[in-house]
PDB file of N, CA and C in Angstrom:
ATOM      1  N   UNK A   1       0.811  -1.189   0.000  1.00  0.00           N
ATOM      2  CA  UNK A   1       0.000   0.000   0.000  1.00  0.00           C
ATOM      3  C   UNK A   1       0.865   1.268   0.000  1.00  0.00           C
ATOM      4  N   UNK A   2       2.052   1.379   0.984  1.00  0.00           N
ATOM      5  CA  UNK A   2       2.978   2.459   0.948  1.00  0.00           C
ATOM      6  C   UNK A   2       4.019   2.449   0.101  1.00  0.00           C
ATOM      7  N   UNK A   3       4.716   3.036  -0.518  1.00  0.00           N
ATOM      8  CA  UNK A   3       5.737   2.637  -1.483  1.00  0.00           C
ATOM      9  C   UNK A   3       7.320   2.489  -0.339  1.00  0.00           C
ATOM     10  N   UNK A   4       8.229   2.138  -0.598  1.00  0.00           N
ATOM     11  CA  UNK A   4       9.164   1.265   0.011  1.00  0.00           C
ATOM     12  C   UNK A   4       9.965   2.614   0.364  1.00  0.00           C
ATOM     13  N   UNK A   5      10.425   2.268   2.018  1.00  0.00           N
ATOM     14  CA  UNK A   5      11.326   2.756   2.388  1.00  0.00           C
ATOM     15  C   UNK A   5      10.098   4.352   3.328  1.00  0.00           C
ATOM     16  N   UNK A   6       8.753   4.115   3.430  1.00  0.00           N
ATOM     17  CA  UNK A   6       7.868   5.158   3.667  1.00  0.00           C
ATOM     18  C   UNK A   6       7.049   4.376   4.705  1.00  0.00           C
ATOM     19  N   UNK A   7       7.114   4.897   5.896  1.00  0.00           N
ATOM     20  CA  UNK A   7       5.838   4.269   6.630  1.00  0.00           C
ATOM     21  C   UNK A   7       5.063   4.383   7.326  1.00  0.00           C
ATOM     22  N   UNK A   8       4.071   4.322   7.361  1.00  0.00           N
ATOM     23  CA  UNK A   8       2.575   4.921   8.157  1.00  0.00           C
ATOM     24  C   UNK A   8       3.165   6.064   9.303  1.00  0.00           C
ATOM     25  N   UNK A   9       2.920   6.995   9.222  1.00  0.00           N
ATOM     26  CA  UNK A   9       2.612   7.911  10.480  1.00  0.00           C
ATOM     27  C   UNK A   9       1.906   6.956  11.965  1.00  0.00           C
ATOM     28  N   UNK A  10       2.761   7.048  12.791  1.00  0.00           N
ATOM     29  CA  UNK A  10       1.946   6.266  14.183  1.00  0.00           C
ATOM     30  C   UNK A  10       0.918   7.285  14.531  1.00  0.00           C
ATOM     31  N   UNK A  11      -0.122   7.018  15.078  1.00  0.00           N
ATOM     32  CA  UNK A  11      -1.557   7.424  15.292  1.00  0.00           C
ATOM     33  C   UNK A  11      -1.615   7.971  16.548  1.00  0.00           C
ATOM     34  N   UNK A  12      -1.872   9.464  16.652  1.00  0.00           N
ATOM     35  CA  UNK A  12      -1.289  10.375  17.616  1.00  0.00           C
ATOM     36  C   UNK A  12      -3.243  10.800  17.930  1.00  0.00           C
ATOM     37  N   UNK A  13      -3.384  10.752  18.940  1.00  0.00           N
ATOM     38  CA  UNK A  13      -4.382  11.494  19.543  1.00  0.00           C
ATOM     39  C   UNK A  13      -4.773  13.099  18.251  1.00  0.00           C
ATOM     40  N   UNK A  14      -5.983  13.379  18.121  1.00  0.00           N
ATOM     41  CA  UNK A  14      -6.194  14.276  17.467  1.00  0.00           C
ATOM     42  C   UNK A  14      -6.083  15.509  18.448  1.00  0.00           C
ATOM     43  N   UNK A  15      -4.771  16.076  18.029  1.00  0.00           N
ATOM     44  CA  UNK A  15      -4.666  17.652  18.518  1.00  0.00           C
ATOM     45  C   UNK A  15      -4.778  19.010  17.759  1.00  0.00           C
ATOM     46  N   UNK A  16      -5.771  19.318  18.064  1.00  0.00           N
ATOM     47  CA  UNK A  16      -6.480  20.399  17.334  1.00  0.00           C
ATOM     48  C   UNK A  16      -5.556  21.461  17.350  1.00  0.00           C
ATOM     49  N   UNK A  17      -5.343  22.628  16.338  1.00  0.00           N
ATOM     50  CA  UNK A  17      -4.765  23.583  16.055  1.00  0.00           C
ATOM     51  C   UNK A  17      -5.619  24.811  16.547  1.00  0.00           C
ATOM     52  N   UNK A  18      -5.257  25.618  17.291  1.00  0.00           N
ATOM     53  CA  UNK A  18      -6.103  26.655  17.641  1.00  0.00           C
ATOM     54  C   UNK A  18      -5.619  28.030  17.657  1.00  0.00           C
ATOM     55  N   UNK A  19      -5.638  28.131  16.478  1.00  0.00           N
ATOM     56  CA  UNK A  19      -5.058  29.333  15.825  1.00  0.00           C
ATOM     57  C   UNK A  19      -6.428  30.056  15.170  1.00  0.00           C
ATOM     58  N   UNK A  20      -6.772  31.607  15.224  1.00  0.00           N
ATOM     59  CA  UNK A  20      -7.312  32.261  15.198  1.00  0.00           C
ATOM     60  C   UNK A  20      -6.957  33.209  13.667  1.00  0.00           C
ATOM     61  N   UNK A  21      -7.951  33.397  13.319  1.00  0.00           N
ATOM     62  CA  UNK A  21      -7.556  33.814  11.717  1.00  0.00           C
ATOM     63  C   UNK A  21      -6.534  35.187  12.266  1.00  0.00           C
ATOM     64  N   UNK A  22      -6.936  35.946  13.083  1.00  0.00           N
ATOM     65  CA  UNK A  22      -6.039  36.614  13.350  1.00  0.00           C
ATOM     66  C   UNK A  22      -4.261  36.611  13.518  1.00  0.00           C
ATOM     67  N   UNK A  23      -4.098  35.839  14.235  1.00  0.00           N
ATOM     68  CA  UNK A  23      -3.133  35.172  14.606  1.00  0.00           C
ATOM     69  C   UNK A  23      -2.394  34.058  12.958  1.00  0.00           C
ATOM     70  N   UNK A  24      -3.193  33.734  12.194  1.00  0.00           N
ATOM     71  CA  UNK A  24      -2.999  32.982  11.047  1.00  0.00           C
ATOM     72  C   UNK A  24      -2.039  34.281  10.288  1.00  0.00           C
ATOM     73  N   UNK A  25      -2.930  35.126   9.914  1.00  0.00           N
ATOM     74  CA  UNK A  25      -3.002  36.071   9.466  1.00  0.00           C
ATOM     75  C   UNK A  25      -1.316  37.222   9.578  1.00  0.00           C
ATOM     76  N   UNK A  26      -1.292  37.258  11.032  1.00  0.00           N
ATOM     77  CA  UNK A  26       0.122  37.771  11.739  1.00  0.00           C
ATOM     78  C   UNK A  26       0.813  36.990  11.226  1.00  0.00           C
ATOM     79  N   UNK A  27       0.707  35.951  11.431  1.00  0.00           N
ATOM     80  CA  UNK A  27       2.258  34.565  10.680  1.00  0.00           C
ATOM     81  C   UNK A  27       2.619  34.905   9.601  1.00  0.00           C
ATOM     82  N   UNK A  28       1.555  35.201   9.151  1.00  0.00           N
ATOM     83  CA  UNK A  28       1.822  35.255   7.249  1.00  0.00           C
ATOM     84  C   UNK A  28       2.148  36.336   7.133  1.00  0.00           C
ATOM     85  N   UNK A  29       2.335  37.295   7.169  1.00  0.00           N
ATOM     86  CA  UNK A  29       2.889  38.652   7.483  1.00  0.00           C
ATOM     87  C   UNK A  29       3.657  38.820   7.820  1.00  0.00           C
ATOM     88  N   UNK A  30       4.292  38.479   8.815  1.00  0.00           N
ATOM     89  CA  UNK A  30       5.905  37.738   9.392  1.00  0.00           C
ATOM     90  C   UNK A  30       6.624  37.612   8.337  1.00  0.00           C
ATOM     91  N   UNK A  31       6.187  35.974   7.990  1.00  0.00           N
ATOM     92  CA  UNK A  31       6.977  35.387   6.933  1.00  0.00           C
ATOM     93  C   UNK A  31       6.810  36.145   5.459  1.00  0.00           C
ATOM     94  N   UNK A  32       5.849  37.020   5.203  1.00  0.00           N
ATOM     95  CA  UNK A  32       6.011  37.728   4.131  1.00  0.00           C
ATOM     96  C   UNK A  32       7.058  38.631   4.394  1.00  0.00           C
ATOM     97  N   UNK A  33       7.111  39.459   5.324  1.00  0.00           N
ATOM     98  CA  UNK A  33       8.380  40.319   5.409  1.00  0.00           C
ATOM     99  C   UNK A  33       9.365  40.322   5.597  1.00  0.00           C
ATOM    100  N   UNK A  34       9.630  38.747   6.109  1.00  0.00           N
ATOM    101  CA  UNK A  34      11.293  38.225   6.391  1.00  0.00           C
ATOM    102  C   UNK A  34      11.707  37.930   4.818  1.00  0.00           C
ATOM    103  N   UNK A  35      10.633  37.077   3.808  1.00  0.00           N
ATOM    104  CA  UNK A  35      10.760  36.690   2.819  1.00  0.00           C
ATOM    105  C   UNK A  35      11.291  38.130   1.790  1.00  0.00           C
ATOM    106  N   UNK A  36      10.448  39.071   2.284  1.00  0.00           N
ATOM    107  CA  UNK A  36      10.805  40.633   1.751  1.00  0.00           C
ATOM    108  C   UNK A  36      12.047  40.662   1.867  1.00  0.00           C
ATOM    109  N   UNK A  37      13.010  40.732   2.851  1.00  0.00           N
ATOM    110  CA  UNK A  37      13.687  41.425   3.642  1.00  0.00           C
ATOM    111  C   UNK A  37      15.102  40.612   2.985  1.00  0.00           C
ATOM    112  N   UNK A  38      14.907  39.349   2.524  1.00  0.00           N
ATOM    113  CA  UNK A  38      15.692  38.220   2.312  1.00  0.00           C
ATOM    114  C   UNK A  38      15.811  38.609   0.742  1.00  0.00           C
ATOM    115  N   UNK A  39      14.855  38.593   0.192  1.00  0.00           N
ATOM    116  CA  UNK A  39      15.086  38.888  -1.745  1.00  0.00           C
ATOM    117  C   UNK A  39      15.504  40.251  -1.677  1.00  0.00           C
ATOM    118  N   UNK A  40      15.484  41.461  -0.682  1.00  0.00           N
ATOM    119  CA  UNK A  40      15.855  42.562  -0.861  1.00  0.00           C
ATOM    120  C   UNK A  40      17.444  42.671  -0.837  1.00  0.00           C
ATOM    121  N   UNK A  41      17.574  41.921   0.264  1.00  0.00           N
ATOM    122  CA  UNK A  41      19.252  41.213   0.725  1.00  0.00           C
ATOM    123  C   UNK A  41      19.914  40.925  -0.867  1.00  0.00           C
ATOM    124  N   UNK A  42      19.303  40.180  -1.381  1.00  0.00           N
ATOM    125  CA  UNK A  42      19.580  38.975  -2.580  1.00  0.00           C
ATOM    126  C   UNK A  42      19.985  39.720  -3.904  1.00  0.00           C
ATOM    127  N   UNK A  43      18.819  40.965  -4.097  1.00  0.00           N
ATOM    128  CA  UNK A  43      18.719  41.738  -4.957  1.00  0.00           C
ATOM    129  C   UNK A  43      19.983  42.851  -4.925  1.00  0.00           C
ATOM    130  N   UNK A  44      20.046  43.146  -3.569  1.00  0.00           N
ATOM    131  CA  UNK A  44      21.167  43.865  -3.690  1.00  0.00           C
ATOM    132  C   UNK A  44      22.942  43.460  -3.864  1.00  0.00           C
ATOM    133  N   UNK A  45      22.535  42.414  -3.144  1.00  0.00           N
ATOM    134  CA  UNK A  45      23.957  41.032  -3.590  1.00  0.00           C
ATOM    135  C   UNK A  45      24.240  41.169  -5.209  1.00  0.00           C
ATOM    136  N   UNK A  46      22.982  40.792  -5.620  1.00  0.00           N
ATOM    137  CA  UNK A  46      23.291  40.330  -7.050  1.00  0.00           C
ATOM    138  C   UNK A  46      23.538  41.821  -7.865  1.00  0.00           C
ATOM    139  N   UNK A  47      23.303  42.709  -7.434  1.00  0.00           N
ATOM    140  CA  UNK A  47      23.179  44.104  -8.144  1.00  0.00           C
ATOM    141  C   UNK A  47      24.791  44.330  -7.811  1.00  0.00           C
ATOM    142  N   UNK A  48      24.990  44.172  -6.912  1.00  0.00           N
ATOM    143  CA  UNK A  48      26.879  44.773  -6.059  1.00  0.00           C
ATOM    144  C   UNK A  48      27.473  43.893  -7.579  1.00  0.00           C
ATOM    145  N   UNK A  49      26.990  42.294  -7.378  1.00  0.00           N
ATOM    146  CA  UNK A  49      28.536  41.408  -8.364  1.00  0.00           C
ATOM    147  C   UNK A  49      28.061  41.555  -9.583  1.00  0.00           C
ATOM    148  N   UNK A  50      27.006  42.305  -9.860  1.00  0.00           N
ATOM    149  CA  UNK A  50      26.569  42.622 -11.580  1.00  0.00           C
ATOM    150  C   UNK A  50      27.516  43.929 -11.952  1.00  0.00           C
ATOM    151  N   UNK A  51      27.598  44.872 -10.941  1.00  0.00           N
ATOM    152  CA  UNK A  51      28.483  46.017 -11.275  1.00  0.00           C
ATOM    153  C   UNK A  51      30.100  45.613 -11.329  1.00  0.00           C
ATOM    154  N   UNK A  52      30.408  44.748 -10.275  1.00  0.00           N
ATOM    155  CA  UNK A  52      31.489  44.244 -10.122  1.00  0.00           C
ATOM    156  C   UNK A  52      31.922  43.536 -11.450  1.00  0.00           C
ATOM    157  N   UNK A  53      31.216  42.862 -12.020  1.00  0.00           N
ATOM    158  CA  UNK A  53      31.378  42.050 -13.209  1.00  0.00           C
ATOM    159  C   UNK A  53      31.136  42.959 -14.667  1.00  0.00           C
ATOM    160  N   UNK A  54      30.661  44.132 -14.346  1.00  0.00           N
ATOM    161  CA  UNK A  54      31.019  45.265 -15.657  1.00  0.00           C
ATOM    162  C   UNK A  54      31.828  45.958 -15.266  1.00  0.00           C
ATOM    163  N   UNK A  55      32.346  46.039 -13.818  1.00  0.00           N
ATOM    164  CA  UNK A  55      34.073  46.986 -13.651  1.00  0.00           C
ATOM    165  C   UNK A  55      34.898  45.774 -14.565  1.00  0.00           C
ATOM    166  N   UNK A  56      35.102  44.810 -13.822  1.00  0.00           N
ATOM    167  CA  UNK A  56      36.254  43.576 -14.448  1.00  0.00           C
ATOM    168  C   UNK A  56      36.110  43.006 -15.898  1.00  0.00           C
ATOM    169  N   UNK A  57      34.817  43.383 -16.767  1.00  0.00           N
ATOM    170  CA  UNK A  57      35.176  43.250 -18.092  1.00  0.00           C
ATOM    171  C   UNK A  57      35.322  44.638 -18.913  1.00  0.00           C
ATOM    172  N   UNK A  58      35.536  45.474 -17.593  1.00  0.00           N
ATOM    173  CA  UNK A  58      36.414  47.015 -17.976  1.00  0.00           C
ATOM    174  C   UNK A  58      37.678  46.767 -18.144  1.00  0.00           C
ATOM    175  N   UNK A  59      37.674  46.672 -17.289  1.00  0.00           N
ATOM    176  CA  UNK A  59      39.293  46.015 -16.891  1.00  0.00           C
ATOM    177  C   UNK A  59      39.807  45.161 -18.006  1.00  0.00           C
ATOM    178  N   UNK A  60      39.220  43.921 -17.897  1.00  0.00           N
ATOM    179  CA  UNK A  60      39.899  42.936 -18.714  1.00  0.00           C
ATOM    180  C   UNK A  60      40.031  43.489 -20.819  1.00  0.00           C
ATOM    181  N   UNK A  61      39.193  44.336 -20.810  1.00  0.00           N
ATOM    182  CA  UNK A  61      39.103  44.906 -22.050  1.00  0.00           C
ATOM    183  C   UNK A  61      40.352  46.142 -22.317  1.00  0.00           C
ATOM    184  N   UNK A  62      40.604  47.079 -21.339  1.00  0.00           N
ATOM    185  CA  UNK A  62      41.291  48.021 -20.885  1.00  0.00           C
ATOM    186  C   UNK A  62      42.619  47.225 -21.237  1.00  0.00           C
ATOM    187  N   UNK A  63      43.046  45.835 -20.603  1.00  0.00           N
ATOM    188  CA  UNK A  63      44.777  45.289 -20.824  1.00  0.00           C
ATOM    189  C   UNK A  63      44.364  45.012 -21.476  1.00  0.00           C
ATOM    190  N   UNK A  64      43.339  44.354 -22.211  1.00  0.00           N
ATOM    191  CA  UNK A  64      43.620  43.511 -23.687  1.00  0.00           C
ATOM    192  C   UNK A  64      43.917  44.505 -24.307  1.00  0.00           C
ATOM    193  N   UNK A  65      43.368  45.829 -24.583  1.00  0.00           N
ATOM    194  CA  UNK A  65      43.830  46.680 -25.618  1.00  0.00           C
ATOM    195  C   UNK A  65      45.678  47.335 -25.525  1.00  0.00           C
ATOM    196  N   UNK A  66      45.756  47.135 -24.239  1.00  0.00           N
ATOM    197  CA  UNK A  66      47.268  47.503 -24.188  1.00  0.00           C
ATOM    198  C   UNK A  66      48.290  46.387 -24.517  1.00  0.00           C
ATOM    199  N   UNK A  67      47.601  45.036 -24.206  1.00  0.00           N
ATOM    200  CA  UNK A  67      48.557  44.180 -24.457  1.00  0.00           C
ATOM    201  C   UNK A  67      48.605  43.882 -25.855  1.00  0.00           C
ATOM    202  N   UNK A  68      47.706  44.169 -26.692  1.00  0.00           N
ATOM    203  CA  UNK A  68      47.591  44.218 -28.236  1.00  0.00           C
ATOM    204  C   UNK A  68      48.342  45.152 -28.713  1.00  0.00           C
ATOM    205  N   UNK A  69      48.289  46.550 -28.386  1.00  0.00           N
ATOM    206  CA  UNK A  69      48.764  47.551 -29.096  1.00  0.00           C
ATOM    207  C   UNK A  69      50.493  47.169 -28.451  1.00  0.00           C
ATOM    208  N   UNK A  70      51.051  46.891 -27.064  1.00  0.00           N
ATOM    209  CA  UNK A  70      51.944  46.726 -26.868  1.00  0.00           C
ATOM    210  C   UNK A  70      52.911  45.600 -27.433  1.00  0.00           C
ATOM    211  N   UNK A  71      52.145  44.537 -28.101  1.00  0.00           N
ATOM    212  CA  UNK A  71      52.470  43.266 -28.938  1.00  0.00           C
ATOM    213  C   UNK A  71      52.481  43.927 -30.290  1.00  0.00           C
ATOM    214  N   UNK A  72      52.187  44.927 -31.006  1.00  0.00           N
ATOM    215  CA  UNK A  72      51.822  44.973 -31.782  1.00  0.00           C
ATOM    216  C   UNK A  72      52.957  46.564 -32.155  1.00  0.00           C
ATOM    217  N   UNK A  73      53.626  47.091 -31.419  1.00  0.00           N
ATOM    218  CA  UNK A  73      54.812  48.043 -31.274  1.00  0.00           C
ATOM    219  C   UNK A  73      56.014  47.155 -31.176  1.00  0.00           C
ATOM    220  N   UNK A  74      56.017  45.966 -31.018  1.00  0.00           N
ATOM    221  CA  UNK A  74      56.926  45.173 -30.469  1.00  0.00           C
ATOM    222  C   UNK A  74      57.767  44.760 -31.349  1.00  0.00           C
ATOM    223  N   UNK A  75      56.657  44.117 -32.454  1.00  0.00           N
ATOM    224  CA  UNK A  75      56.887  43.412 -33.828  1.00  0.00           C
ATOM    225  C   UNK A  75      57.140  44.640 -34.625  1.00  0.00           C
ATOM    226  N   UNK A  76      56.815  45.552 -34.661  1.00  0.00           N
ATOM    227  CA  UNK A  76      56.950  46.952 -35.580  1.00  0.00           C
ATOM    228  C   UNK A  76      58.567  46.619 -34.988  1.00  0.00           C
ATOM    229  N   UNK A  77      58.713  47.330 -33.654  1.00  0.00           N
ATOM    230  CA  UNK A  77      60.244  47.671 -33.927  1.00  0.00           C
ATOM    231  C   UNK A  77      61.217  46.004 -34.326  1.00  0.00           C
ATOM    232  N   UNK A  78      60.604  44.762 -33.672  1.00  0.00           N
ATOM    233  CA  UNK A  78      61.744  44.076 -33.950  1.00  0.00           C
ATOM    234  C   UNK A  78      61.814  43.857 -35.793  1.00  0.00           C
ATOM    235  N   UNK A  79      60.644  43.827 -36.299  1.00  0.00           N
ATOM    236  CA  UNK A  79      60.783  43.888 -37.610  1.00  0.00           C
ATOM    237  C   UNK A  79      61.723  45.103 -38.192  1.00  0.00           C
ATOM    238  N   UNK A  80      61.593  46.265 -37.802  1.00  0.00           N
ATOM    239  CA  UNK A  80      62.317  47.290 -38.346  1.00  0.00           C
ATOM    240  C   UNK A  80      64.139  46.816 -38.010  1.00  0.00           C
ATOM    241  N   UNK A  81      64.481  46.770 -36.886  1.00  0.00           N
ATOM    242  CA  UNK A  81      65.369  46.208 -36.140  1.00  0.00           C
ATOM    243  C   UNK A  81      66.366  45.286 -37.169  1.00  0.00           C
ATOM    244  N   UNK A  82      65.408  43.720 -37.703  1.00  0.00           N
ATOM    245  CA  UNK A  82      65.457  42.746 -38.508  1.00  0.00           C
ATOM    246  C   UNK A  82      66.096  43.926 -39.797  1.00  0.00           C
ATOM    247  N   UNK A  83      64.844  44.492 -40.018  1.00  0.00           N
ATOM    248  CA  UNK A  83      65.324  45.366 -41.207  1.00  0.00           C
ATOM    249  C   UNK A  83      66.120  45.819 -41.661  1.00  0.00           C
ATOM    250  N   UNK A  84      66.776  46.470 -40.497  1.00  0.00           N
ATOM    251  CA  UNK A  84      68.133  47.593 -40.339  1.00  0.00           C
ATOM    252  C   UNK A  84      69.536  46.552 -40.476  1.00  0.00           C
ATOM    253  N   UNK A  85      69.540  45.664 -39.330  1.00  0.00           N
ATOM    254  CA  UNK A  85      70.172  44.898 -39.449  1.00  0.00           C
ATOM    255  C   UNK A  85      70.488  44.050 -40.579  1.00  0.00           C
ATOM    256  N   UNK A  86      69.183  43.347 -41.129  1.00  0.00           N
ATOM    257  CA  UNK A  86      69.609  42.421 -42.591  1.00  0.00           C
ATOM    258  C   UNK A  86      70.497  43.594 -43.696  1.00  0.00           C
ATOM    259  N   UNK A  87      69.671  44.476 -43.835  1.00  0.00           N
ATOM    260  CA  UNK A  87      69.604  45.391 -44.654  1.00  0.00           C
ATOM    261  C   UNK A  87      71.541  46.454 -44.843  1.00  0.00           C
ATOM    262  N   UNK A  88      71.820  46.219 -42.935  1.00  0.00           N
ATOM    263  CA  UNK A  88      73.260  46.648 -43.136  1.00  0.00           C
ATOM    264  C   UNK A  88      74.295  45.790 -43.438  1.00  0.00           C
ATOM    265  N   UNK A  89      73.945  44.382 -43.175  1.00  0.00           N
ATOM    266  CA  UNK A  89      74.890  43.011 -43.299  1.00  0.00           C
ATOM    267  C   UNK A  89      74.625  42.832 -44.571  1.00  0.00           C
ATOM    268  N   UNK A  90      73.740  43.105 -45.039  1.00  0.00           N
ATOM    269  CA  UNK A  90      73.749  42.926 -46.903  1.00  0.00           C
ATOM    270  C   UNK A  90      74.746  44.144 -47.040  1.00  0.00           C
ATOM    271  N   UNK A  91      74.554  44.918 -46.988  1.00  0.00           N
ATOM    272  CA  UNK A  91      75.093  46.146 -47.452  1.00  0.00           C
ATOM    273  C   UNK A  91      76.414  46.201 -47.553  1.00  0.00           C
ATOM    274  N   UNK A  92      76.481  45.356 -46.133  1.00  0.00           N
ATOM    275  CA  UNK A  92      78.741  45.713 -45.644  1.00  0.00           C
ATOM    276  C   UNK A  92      78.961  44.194 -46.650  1.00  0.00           C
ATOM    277  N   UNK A  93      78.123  43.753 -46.763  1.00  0.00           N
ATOM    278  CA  UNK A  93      79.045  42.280 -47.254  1.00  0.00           C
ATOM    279  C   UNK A  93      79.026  42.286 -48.693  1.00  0.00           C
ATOM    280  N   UNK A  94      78.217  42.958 -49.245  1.00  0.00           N
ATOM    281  CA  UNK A  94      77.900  43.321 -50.555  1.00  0.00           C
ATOM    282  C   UNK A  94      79.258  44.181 -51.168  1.00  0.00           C
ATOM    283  N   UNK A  95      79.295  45.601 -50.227  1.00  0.00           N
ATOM    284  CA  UNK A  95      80.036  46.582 -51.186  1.00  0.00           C
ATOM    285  C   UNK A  95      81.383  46.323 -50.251  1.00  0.00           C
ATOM    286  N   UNK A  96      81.365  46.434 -49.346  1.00  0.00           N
ATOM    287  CA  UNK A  96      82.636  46.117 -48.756  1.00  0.00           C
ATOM    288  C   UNK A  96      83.840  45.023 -48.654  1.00  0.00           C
ATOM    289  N   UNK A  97      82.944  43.625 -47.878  1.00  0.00           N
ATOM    290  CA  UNK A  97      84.124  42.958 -48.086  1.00  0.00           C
ATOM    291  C   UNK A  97      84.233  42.069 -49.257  1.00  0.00           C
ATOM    292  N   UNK A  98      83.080  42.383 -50.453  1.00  0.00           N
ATOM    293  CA  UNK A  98      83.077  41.617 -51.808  1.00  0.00           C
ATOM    294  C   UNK A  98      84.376  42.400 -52.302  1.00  0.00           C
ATOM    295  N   UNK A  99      84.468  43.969 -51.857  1.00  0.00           N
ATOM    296  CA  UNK A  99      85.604  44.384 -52.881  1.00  0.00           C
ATOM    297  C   UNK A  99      86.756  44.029 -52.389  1.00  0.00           C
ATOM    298  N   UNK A 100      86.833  44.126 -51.106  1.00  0.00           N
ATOM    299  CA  UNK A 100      88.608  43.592 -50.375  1.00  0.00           C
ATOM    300  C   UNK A 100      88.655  42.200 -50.764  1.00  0.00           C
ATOM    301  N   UNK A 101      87.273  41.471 -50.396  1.00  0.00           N
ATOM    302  CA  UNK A 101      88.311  40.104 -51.322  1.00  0.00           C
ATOM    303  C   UNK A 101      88.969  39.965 -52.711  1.00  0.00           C
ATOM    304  N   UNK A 102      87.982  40.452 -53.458  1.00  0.00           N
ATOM    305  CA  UNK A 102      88.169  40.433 -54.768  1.00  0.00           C
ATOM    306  C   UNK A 102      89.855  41.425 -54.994  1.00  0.00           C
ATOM    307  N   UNK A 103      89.764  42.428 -54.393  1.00  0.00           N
ATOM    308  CA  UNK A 103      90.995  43.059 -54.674  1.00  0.00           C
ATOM    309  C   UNK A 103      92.343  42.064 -53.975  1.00  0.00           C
ATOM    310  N   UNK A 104      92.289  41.069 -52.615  1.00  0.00           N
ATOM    311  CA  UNK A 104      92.863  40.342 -52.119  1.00  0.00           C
ATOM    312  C   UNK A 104      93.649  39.398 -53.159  1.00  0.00           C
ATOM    313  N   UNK A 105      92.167  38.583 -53.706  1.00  0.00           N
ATOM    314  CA  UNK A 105      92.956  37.687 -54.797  1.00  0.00           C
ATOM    315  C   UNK A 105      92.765  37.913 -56.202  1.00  0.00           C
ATOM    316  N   UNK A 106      94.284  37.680 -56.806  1.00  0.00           N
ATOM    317  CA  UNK A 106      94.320  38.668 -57.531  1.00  0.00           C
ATOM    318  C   UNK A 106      94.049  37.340 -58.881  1.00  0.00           C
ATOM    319  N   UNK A 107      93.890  36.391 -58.536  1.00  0.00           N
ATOM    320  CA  UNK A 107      93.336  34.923 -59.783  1.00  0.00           C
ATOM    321  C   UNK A 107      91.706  34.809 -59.510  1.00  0.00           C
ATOM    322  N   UNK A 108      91.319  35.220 -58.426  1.00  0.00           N
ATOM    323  CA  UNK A 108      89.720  34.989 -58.681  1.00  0.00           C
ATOM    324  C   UNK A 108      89.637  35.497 -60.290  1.00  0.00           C
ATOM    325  N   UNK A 109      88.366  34.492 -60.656  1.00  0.00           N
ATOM    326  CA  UNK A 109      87.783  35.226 -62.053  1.00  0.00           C
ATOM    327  C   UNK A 109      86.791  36.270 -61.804  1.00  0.00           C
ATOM    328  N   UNK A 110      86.165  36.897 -60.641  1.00  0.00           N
ATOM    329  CA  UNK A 110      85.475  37.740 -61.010  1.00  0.00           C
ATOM    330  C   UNK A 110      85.863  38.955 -60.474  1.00  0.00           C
ATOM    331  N   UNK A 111      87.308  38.704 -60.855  1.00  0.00           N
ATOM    332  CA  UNK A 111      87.810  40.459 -60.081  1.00  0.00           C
ATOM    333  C   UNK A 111      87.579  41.453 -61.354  1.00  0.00           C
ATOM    334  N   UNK A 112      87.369  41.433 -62.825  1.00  0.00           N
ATOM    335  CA  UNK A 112      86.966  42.259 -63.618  1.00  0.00           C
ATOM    336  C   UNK A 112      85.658  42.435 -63.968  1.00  0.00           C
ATOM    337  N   UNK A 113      84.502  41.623 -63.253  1.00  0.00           N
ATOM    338  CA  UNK A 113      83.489  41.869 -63.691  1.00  0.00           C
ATOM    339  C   UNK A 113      82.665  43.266 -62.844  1.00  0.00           C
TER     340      UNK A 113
END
């Protein structure tokens, strides 16, 4: 008859409740205003870490843009850097020590070209 693991209530003398609509009435009023008092709590909780959570994706937006633009100055100069550098080691090895070798040996074949 009961489903498993549930079992009859033992059989207690009938004790009447004698509560007065008035008195009903006060309870519920109580517990309506604690219940008030508790979502007002709740509301303001959740309002504090809602602001909190649009400061910190201030924030987190704020370094991303610096760490982008700062990644992004980085590669500018090491590329330029690369630049300067390839650009002078071509340069010295090109006009410079192509001519001292060439003037060095004097059987290379491409000392007249």
């Amino acid at each position: 008859m009961y489903p498993q693991g549930r079992h009859p209530a033992p059989h207690q003398p009938a004790q009447p409740f004698k509560f007065t609509v008035a008195e009903s009435c006060d309870r519920i009023k109580e517990e309506f205003q604690f219940l008030q008092a508790q979502y007002h709590s709740l509301k303001m909780e959740c309002d504090k870490l809602a602001n909190e959570k649009t400061e910190m994706q201030r924030h987190y937006v704020m370094y991303y843009e610096m760490s982008y633009g700062l990644n992004i100055e980085m590669h500018k100069q090491i590329s330029g850097l690369k630049f300067r550098t390839t650009g002078d080691t071509l340069h010295y090895w090109t006009y410079n020590l192509s001519n001292k070798m060439l003037n060095r040996c004097p059987a290379c074949p491409y000392r007249w070209m």
